[in-house]
Protein backbone atom coordinates (compact mmCIF):
# COMPACT_ATOMS: atom_id res chain seq x y z
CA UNK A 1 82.27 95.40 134.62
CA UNK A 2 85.55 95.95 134.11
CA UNK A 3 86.62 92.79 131.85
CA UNK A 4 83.82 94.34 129.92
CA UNK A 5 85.82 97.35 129.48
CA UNK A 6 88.49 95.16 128.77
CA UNK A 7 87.02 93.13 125.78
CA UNK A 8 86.16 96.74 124.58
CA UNK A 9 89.06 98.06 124.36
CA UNK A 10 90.89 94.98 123.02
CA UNK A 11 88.56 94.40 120.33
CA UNK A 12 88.29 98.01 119.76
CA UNK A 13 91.99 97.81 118.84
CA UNK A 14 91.86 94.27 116.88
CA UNK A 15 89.60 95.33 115.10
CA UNK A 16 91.02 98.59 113.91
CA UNK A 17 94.24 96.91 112.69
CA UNK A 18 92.21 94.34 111.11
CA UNK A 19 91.36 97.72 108.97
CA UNK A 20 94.67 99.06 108.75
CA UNK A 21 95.68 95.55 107.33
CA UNK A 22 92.84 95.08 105.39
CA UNK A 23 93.50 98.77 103.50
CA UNK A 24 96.50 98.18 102.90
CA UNK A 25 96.46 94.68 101.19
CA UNK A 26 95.97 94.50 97.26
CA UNK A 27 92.70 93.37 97.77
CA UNK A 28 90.98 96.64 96.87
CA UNK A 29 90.23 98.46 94.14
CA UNK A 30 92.68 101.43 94.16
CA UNK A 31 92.37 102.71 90.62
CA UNK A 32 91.50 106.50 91.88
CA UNK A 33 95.05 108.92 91.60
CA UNK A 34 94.50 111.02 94.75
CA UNK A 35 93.70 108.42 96.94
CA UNK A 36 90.14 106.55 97.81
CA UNK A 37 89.27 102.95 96.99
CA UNK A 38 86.56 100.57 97.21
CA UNK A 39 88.08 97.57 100.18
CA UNK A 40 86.36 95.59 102.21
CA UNK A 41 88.60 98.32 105.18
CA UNK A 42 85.64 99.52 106.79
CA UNK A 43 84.09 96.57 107.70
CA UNK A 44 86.12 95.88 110.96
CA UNK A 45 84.89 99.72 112.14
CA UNK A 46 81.38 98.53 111.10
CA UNK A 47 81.20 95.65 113.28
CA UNK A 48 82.47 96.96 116.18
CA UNK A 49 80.04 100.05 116.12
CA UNK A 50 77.52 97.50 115.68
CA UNK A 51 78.85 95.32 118.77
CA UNK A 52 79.54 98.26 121.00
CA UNK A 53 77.26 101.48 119.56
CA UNK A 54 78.46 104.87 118.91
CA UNK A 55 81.40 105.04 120.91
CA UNK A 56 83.16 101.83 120.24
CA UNK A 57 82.77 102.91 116.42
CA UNK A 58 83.56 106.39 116.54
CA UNK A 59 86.78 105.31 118.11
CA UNK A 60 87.57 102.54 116.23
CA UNK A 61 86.95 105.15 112.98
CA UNK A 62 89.69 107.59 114.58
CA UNK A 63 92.05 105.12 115.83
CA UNK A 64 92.11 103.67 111.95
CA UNK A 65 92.48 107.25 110.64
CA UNK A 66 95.51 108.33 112.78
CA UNK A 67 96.74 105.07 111.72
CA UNK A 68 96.71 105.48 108.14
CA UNK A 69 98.67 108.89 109.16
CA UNK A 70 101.25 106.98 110.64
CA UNK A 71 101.38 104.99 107.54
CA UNK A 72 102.15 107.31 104.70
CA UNK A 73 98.45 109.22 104.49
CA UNK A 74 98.32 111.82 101.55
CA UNK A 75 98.05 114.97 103.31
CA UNK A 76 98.57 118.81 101.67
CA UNK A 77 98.01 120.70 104.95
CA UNK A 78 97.27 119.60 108.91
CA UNK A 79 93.45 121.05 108.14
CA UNK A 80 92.82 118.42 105.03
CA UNK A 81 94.42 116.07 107.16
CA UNK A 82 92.36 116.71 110.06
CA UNK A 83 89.01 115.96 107.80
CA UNK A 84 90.00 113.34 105.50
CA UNK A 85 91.56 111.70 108.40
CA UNK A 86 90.20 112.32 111.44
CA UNK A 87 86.79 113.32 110.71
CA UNK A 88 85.85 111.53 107.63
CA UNK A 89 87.20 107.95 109.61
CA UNK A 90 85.77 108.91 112.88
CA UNK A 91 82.01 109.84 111.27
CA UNK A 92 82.01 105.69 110.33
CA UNK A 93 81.54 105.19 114.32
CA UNK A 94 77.94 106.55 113.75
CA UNK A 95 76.47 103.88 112.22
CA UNK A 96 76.51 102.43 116.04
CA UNK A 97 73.31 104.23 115.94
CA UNK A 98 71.56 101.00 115.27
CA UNK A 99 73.21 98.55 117.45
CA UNK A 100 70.63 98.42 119.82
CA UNK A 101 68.05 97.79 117.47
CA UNK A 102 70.30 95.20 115.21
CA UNK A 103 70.91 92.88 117.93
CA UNK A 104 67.45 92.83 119.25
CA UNK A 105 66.61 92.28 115.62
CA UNK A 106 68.84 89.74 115.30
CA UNK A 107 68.06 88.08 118.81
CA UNK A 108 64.15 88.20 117.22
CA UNK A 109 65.56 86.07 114.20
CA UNK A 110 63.91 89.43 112.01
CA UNK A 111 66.28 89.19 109.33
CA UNK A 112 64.43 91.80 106.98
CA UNK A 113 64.62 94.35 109.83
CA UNK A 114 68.41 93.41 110.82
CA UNK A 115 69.39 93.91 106.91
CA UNK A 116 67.52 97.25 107.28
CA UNK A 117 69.64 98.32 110.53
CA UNK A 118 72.67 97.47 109.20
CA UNK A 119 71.95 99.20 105.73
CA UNK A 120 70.95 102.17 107.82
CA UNK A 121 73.75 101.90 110.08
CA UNK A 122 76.28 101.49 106.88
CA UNK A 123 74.38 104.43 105.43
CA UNK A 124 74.84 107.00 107.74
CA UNK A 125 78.39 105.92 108.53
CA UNK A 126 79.62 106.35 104.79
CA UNK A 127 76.85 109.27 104.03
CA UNK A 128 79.28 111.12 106.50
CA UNK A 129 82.67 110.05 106.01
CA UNK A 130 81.49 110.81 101.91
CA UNK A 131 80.61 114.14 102.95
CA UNK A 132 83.82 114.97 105.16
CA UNK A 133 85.94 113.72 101.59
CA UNK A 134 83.59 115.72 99.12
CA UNK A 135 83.95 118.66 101.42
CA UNK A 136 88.02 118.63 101.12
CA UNK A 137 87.70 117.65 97.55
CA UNK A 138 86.16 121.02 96.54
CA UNK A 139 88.83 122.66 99.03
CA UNK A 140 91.90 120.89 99.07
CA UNK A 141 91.84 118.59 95.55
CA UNK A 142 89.83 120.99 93.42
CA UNK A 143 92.84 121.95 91.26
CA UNK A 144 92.74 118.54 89.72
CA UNK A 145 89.21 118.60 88.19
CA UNK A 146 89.14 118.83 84.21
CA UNK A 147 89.31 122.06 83.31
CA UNK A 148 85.56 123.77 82.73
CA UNK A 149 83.64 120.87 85.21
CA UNK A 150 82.77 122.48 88.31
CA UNK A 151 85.11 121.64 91.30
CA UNK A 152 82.23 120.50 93.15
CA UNK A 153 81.04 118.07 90.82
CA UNK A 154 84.41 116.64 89.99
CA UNK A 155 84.76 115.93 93.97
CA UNK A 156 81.10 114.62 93.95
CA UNK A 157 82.05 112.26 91.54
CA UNK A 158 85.46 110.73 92.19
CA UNK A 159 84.01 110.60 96.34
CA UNK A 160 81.14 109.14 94.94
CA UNK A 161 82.71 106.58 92.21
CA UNK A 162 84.04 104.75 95.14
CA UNK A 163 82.22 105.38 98.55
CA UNK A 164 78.86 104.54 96.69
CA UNK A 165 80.40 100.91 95.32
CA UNK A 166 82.40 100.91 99.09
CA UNK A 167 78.73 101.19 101.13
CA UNK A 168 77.20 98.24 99.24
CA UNK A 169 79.69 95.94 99.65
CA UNK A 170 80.15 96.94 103.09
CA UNK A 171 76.41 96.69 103.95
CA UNK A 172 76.01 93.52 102.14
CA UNK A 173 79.06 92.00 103.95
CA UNK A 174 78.28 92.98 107.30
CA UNK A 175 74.72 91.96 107.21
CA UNK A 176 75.90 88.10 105.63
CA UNK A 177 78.27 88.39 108.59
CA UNK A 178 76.30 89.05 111.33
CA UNK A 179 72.95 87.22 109.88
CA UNK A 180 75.55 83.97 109.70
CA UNK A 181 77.45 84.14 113.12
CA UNK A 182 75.03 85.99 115.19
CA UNK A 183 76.45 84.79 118.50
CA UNK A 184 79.87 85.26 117.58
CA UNK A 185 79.43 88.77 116.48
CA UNK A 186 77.37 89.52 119.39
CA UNK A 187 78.63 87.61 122.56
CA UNK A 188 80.04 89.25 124.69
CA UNK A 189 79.73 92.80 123.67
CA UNK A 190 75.96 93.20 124.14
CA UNK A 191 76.85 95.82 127.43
């Protein structure tokens, strides 16, 4: 029981620099001016919320948020910060909703249903980190939408224009990952 713990909370932190490192290499798309991109970040906090369920992501997802604090976040006031970067990270951890039912679906050799699980899982995960960024958008970045367009559709839109592109790749990844190294991906961390 307690190397399980163990694994957990070394691949709990692997994993969430393997975010870090992966946001901060030029491999994403960071076009957008007040932050946001579409990376391939979120996948480590994805995998281990699948491995280890809700907790294991949730604190992966905060662990990666105070970490982008540490490294230079964009932050106007200790409340925005406290959403965009607590919250918003944290609220990826919820897609462990479906690790139960991924691995036995993957176990079952149900591709079709793991894809679904993981979309799901990716779903809810971004759904709520999207709505902890459009929520400080209309709060904290509304003085930067066009003048006339309502604040609430300019942060709909620039949250959208990249967490939208952000949860497709993500599910899409994550599913090829896990449908192609099952055991890997689900070894040891099936507690």
């Amino acid at each position: 029981m307690r190397s399980n713990r163990t694994l957990f909370l070394i691949e709990v932190a692997i994993f969430t620099a393997l975010a870090l490192v992966l946001d901060i290499l030029p491999i994403a798309f960071k076009v957008w001016p007040n932050g946001g991109s579409v990376s391939f970040a979120m996948i480590p906090v994805f995998i281990v919320a699948f491995r280890w369920g809700i907790k294991g992501g949730l604190l992966s997802g905060l662990l990666w948020g105070l970490l982008q604090i540490a490294f230079g976040a964009s932050i106007l006031t200790p409340l925005q910060g406290l959403i965009e970067y607590g919250f918003a990270f944290t609220l990826l951890g919820l897609a462990g909703i479906f690790a139960k039912p991924l691995q036995r679906a993957l176990k079952d050799g149900k591709s079709n249903l793991a894809f679904m699980y993981v979309m799901l899982g990716v779903l809810i995960g971004t759904s709520f980190r999207f709505l902890a960024h459009f929520y400080a958008g209309i709060v904290f970045w509304g003085h930067f939408a066009p003048e006339g367009q309502k604040v609430w559709l300019y942060s709909f839109l620039y949250n959208g224009s990249y967490m939208l592109p952000s949860f497709v790749l993500c599910t899409v990844l994550v599913f090829f990952l896990f449908y192609k190294q099952p055991r890997t991906l689900l070894g040891a961390a099936t507690s």
